[in-house]
PDB file of N, CA and C in Angstrom:
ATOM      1  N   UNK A   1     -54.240   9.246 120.270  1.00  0.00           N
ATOM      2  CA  UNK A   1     -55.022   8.044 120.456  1.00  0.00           C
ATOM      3  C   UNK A   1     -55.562   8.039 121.883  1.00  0.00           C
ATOM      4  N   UNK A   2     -57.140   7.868 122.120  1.00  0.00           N
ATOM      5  CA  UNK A   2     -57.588   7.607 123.594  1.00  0.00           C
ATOM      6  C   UNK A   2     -56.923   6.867 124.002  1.00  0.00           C
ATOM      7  N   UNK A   3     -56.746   6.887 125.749  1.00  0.00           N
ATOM      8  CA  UNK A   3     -55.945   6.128 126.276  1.00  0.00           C
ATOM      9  C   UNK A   3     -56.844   4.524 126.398  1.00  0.00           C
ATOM     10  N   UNK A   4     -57.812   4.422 126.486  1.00  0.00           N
ATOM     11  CA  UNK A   4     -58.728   2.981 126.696  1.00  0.00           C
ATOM     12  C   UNK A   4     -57.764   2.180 124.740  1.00  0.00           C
ATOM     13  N   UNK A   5     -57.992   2.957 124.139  1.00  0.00           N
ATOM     14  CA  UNK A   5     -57.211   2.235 122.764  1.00  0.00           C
ATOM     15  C   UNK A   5     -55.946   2.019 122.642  1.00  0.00           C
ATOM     16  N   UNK A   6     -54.889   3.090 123.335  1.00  0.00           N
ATOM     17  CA  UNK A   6     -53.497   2.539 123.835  1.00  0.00           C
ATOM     18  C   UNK A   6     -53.051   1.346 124.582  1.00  0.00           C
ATOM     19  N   UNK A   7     -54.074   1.305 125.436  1.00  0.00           N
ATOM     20  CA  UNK A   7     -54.472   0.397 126.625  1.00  0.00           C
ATOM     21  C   UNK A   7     -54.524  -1.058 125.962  1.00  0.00           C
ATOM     22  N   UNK A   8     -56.022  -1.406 124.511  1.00  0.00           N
ATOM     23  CA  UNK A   8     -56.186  -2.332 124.248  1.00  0.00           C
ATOM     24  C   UNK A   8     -55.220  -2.557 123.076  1.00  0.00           C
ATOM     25  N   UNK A   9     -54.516  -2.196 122.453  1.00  0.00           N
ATOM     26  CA  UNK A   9     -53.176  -2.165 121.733  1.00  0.00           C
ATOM     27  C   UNK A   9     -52.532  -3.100 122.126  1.00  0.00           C
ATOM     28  N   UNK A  10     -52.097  -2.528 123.300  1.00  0.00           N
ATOM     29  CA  UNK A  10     -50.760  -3.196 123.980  1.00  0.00           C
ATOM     30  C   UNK A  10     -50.780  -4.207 124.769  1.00  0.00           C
ATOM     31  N   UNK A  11     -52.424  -4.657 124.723  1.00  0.00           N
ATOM     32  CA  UNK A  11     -53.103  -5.686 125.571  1.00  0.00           C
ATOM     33  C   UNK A  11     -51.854  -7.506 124.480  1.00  0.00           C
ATOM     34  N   UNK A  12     -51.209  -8.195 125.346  1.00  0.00           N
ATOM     35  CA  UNK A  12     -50.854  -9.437 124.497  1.00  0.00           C
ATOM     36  C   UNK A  12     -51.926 -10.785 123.944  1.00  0.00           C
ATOM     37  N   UNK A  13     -51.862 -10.656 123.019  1.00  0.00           N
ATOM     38  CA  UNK A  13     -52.836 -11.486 122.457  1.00  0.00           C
ATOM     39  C   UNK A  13     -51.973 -13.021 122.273  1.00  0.00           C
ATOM     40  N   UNK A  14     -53.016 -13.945 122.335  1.00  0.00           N
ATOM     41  CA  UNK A  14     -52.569 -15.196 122.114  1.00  0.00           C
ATOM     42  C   UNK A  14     -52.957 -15.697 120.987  1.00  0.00           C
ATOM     43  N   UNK A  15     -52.473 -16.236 120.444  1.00  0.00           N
ATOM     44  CA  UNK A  15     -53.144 -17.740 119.021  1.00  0.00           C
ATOM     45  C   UNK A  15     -52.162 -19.181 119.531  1.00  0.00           C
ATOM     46  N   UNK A  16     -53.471 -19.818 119.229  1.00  0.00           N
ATOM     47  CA  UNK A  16     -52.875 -20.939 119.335  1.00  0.00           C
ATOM     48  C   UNK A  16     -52.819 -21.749 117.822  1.00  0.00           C
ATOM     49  N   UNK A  17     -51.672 -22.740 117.387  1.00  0.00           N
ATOM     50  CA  UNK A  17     -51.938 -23.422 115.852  1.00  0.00           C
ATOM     51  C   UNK A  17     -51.744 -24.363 116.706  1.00  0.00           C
ATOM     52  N   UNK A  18     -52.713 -25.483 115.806  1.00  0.00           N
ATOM     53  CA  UNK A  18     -52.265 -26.755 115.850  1.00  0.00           C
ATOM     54  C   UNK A  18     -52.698 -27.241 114.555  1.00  0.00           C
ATOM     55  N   UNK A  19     -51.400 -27.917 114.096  1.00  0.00           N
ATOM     56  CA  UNK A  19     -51.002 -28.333 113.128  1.00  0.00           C
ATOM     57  C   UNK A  19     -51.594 -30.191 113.160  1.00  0.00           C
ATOM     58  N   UNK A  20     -52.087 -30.802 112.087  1.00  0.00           N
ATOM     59  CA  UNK A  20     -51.926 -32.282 112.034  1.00  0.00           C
ATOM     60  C   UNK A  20     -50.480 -32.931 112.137  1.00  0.00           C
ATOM     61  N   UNK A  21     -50.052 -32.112 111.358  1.00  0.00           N
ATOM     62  CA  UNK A  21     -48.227 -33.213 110.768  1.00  0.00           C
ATOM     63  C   UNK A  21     -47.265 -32.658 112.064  1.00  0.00           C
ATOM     64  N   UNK A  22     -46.915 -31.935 111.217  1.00  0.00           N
ATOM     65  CA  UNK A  22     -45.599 -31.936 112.150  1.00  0.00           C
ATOM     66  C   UNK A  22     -45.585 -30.174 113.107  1.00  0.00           C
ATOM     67  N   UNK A  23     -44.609 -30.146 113.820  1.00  0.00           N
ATOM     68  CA  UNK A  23     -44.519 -28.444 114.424  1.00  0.00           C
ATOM     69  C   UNK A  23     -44.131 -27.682 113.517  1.00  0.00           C
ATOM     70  N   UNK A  24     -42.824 -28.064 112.808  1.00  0.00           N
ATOM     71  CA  UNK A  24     -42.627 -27.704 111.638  1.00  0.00           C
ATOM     72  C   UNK A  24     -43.416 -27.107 110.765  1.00  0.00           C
ATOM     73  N   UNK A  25     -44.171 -27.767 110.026  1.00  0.00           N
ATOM     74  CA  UNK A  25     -45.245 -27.803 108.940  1.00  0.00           C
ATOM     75  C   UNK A  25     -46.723 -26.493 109.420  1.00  0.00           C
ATOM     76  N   UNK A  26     -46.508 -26.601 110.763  1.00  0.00           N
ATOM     77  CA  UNK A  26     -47.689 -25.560 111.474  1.00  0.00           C
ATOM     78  C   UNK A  26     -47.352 -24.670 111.269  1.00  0.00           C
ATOM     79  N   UNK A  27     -45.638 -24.140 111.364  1.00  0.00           N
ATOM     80  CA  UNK A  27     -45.378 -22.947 111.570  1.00  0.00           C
ATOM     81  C   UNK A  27     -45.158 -22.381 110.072  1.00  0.00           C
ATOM     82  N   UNK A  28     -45.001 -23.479 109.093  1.00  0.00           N
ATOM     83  CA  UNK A  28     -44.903 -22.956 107.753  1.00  0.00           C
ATOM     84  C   UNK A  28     -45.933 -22.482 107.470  1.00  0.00           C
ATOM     85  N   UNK A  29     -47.142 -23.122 107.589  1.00  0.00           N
ATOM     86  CA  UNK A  29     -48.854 -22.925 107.373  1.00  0.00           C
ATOM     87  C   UNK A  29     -48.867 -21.901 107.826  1.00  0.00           C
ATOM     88  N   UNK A  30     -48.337 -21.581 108.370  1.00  0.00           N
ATOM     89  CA  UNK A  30     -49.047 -20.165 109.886  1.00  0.00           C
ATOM     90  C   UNK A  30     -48.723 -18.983 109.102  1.00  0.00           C
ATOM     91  N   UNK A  31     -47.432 -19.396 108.387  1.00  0.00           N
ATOM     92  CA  UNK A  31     -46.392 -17.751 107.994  1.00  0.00           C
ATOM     93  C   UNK A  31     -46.680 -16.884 107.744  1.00  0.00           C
ATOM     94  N   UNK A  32     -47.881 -17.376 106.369  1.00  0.00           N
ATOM     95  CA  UNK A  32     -48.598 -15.886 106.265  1.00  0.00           C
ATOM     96  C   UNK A  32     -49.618 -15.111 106.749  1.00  0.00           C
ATOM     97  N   UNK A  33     -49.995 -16.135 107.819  1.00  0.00           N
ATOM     98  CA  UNK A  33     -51.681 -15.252 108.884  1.00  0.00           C
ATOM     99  C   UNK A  33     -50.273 -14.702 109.726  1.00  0.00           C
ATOM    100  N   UNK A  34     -49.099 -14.715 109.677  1.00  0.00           N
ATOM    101  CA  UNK A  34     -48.230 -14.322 110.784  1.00  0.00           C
ATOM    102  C   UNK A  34     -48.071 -12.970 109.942  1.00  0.00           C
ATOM    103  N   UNK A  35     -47.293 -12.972 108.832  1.00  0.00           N
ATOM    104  CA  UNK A  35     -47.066 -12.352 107.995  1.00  0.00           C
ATOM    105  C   UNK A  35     -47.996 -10.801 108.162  1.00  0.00           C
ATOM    106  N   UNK A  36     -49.239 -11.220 107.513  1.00  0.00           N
ATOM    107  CA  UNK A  36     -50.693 -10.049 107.923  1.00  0.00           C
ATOM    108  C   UNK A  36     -50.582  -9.743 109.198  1.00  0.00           C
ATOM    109  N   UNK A  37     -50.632 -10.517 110.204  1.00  0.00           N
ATOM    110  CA  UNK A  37     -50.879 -10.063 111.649  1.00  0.00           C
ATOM    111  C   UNK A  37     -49.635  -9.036 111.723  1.00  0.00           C
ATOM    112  N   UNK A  38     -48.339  -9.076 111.511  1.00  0.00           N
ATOM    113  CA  UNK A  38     -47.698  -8.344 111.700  1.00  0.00           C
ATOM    114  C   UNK A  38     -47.739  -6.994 110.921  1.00  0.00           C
ATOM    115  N   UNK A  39     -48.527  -6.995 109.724  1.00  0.00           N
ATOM    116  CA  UNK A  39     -48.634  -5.452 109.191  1.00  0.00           C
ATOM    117  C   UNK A  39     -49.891  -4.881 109.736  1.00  0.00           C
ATOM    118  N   UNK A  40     -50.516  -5.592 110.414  1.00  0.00           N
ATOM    119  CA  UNK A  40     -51.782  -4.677 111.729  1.00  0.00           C
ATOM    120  C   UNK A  40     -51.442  -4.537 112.898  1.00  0.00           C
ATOM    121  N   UNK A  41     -49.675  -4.947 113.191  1.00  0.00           N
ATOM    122  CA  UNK A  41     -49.343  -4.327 114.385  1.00  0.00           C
ATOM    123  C   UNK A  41     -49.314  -5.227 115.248  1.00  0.00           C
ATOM    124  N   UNK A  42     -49.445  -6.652 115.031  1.00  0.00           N
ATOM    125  CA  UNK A  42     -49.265  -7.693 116.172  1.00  0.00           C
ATOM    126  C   UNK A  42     -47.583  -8.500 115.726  1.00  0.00           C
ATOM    127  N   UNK A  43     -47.254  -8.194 116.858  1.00  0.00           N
ATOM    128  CA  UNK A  43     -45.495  -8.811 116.391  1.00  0.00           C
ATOM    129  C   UNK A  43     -45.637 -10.032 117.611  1.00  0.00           C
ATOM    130  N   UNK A  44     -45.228 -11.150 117.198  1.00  0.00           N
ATOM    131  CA  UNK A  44     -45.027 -12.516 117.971  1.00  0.00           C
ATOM    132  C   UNK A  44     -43.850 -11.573 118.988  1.00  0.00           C
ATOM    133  N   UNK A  45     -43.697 -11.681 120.482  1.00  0.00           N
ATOM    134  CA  UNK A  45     -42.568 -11.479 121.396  1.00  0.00           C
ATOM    135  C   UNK A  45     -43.279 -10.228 121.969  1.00  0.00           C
ATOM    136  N   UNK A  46     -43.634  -9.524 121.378  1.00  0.00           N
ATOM    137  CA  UNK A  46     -43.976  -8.054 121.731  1.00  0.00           C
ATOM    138  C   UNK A  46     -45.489  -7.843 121.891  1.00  0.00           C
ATOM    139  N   UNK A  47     -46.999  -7.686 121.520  1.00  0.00           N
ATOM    140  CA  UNK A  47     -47.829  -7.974 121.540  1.00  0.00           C
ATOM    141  C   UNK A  47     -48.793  -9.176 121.495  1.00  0.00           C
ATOM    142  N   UNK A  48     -48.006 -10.419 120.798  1.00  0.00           N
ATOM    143  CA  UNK A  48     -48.435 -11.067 120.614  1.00  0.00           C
ATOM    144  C   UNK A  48     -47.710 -12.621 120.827  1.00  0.00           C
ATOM    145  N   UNK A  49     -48.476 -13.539 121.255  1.00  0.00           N
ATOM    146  CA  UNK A  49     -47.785 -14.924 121.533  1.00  0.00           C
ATOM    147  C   UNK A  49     -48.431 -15.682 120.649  1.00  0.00           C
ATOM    148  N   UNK A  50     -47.770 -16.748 120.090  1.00  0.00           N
ATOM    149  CA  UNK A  50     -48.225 -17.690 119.095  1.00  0.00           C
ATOM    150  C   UNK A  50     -47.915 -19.196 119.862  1.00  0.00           C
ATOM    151  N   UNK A  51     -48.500 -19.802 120.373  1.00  0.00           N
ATOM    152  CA  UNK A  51     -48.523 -21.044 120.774  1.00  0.00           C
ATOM    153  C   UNK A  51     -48.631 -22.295 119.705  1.00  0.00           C
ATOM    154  N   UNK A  52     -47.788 -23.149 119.562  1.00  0.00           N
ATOM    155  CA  UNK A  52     -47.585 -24.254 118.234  1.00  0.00           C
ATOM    156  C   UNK A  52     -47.985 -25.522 119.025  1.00  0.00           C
ATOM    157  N   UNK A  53     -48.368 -26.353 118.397  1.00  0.00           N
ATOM    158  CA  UNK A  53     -48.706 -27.907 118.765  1.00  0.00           C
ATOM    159  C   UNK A  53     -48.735 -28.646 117.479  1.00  0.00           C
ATOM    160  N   UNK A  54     -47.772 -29.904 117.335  1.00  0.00           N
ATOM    161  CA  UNK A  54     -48.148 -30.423 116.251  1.00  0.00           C
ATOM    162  C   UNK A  54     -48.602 -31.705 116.901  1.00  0.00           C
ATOM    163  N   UNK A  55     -49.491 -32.493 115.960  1.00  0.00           N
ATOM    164  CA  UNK A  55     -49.800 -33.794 116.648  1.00  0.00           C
ATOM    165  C   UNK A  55     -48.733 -35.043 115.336  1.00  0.00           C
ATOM    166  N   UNK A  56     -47.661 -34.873 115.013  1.00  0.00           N
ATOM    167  CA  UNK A  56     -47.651 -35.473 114.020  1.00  0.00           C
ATOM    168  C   UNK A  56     -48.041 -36.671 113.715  1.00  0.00           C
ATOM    169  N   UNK A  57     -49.032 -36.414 112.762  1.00  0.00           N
ATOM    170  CA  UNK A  57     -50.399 -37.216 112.096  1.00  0.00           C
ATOM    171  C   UNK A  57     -50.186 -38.218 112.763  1.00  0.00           C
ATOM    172  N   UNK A  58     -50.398 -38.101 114.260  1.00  0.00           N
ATOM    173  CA  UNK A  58     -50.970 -39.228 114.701  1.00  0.00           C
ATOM    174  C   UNK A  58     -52.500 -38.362 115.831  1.00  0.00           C
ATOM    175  N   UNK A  59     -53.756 -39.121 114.956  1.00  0.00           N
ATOM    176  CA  UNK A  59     -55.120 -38.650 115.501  1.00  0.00           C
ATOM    177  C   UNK A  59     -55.362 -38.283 116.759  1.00  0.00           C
ATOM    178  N   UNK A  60     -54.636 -39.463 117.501  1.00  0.00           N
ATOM    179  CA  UNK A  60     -55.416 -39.706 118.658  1.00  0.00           C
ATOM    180  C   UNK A  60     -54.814 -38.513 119.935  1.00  0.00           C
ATOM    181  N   UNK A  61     -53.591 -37.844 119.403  1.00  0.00           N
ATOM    182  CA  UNK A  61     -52.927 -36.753 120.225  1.00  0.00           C
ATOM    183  C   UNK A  61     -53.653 -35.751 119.732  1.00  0.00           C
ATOM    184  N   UNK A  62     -54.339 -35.212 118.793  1.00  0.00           N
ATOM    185  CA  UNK A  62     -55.418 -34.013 119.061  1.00  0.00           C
ATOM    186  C   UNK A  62     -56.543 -33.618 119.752  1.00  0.00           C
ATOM    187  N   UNK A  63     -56.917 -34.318 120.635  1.00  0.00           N
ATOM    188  CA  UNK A  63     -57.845 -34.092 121.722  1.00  0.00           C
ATOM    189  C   UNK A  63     -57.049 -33.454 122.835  1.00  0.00           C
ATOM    190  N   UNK A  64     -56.019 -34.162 122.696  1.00  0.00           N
ATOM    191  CA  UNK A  64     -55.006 -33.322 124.135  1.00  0.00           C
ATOM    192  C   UNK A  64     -54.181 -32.129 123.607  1.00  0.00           C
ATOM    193  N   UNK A  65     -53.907 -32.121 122.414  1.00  0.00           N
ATOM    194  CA  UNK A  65     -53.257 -31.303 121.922  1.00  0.00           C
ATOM    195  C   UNK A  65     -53.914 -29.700 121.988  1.00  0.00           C
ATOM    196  N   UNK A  66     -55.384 -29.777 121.704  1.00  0.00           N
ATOM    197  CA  UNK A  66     -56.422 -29.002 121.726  1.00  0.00           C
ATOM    198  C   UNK A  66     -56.509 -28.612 123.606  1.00  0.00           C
ATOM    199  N   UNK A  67     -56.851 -29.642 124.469  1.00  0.00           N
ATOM    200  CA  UNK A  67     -56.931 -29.285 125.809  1.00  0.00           C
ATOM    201  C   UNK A  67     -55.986 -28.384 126.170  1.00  0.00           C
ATOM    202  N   UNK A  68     -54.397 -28.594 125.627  1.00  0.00           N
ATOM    203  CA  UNK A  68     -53.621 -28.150 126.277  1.00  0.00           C
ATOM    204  C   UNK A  68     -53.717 -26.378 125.778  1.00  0.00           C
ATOM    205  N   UNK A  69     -54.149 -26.281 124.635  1.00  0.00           N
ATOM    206  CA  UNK A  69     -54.152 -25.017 124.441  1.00  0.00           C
ATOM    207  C   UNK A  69     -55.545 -24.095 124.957  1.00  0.00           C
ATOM    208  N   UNK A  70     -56.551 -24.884 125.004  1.00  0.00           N
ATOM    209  CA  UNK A  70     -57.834 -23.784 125.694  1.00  0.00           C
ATOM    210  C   UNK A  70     -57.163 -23.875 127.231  1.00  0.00           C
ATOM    211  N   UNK A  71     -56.712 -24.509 127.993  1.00  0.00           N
ATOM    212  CA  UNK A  71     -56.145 -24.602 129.016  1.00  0.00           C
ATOM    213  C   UNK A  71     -55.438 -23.188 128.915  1.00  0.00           C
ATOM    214  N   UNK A  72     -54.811 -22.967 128.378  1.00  0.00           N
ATOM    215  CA  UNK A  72     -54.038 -21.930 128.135  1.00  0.00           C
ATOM    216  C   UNK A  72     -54.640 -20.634 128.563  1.00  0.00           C
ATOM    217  N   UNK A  73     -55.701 -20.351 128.159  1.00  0.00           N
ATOM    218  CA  UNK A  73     -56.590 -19.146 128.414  1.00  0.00           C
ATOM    219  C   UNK A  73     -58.319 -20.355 128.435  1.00  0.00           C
ATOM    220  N   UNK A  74     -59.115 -19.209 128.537  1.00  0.00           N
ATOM    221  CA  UNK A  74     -60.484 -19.374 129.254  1.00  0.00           C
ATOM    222  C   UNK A  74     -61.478 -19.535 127.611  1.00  0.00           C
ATOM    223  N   UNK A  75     -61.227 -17.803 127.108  1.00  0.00           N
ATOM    224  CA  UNK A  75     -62.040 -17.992 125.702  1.00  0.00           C
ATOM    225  C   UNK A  75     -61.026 -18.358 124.657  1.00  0.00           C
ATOM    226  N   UNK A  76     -61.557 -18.832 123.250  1.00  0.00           N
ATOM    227  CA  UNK A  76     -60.938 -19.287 122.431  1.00  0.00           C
ATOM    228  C   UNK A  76     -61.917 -18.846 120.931  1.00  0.00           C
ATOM    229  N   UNK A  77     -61.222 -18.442 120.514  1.00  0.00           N
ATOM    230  CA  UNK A  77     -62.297 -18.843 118.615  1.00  0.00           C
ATOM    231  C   UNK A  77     -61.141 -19.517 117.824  1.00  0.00           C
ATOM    232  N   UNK A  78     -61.807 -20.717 116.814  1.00  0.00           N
ATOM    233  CA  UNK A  78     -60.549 -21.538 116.021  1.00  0.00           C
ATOM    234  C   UNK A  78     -61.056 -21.498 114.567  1.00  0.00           C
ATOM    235  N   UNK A  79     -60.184 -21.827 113.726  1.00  0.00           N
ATOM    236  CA  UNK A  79     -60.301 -21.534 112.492  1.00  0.00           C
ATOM    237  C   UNK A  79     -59.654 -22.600 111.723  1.00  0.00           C
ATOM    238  N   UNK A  80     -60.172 -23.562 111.840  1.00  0.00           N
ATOM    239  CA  UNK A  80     -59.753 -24.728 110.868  1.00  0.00           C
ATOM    240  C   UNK A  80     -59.456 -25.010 109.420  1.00  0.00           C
ATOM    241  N   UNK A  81     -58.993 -25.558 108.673  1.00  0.00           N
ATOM    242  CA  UNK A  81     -58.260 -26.413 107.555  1.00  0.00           C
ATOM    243  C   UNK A  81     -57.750 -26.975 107.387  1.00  0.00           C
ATOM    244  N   UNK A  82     -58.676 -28.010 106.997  1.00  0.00           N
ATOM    245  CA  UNK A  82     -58.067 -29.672 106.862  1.00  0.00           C
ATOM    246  C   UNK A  82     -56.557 -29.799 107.001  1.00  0.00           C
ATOM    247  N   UNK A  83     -56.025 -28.821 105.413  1.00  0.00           N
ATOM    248  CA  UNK A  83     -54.506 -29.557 105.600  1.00  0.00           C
ATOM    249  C   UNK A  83     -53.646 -28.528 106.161  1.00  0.00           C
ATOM    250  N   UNK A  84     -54.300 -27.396 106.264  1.00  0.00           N
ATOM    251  CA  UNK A  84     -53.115 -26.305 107.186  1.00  0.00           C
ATOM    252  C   UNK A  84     -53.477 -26.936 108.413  1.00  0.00           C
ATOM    253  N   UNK A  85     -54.155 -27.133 109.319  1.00  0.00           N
ATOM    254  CA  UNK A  85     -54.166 -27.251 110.638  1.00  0.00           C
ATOM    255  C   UNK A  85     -55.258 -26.369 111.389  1.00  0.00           C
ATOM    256  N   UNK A  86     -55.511 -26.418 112.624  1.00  0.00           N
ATOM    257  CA  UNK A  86     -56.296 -25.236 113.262  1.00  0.00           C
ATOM    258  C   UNK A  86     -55.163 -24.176 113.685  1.00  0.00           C
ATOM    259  N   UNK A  87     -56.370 -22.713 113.898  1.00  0.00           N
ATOM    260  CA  UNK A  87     -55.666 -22.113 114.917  1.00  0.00           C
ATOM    261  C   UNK A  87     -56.490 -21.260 115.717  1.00  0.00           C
ATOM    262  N   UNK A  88     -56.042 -21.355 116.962  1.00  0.00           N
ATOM    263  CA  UNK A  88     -57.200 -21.276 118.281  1.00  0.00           C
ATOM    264  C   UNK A  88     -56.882 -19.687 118.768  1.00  0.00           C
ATOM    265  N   UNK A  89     -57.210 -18.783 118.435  1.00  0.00           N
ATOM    266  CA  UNK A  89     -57.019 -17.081 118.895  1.00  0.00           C
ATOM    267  C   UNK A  89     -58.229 -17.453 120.204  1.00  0.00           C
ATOM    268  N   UNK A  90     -56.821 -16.509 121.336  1.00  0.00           N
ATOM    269  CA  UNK A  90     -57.563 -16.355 122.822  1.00  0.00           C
ATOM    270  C   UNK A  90     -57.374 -15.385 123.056  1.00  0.00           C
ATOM    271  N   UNK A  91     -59.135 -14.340 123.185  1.00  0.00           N
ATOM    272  CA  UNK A  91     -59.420 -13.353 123.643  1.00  0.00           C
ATOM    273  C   UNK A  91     -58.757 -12.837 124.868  1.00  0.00           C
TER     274      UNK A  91
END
């Protein structure tokens, strides 16, 4: 393997979920984009960090809930559903 691809491998990637209900309930939602991510080689601890936020269903904590995670890093892409929750992957 070129070394520039070893390099971006081992680079740690972030996601962020945020869940409506509970932290709980995010991380259940999450299991199986966790699930896949881990048979392409991204393991939560080791390559990869998974950041959780739940707002439990109360509205008005998802504006901050959201800040606190682009805060986190600079870029972001999110991927919403209604009742799973978002989740915010930072480049």
């Amino acid at each position: 393997m070129p070394l520039a691809a070893q390099a971006q491998q081992a680079a740690t990637r972030v996601i962020g979920v945020l869940a409506f209900g509970s932290l709980a309930g995010g991380r259940a939602a999450f299991a199986a984009a966790q699930r896949r991510l881990a048979e392409m080689g991204y393991v939560e601890g080791g390559n990869l960090t998974i950041e959780y936020r739940g707002a439990d269903n109360q509205e008005d904590r998802l504006a901050a809930l959201v800040g606190d995670l682009v805060q986190r890093r600079g870029s972001f892409r999110k991927n919403c559903k209604r009742a799973g929750g978002c989740s915010i992957g930072f480049g």
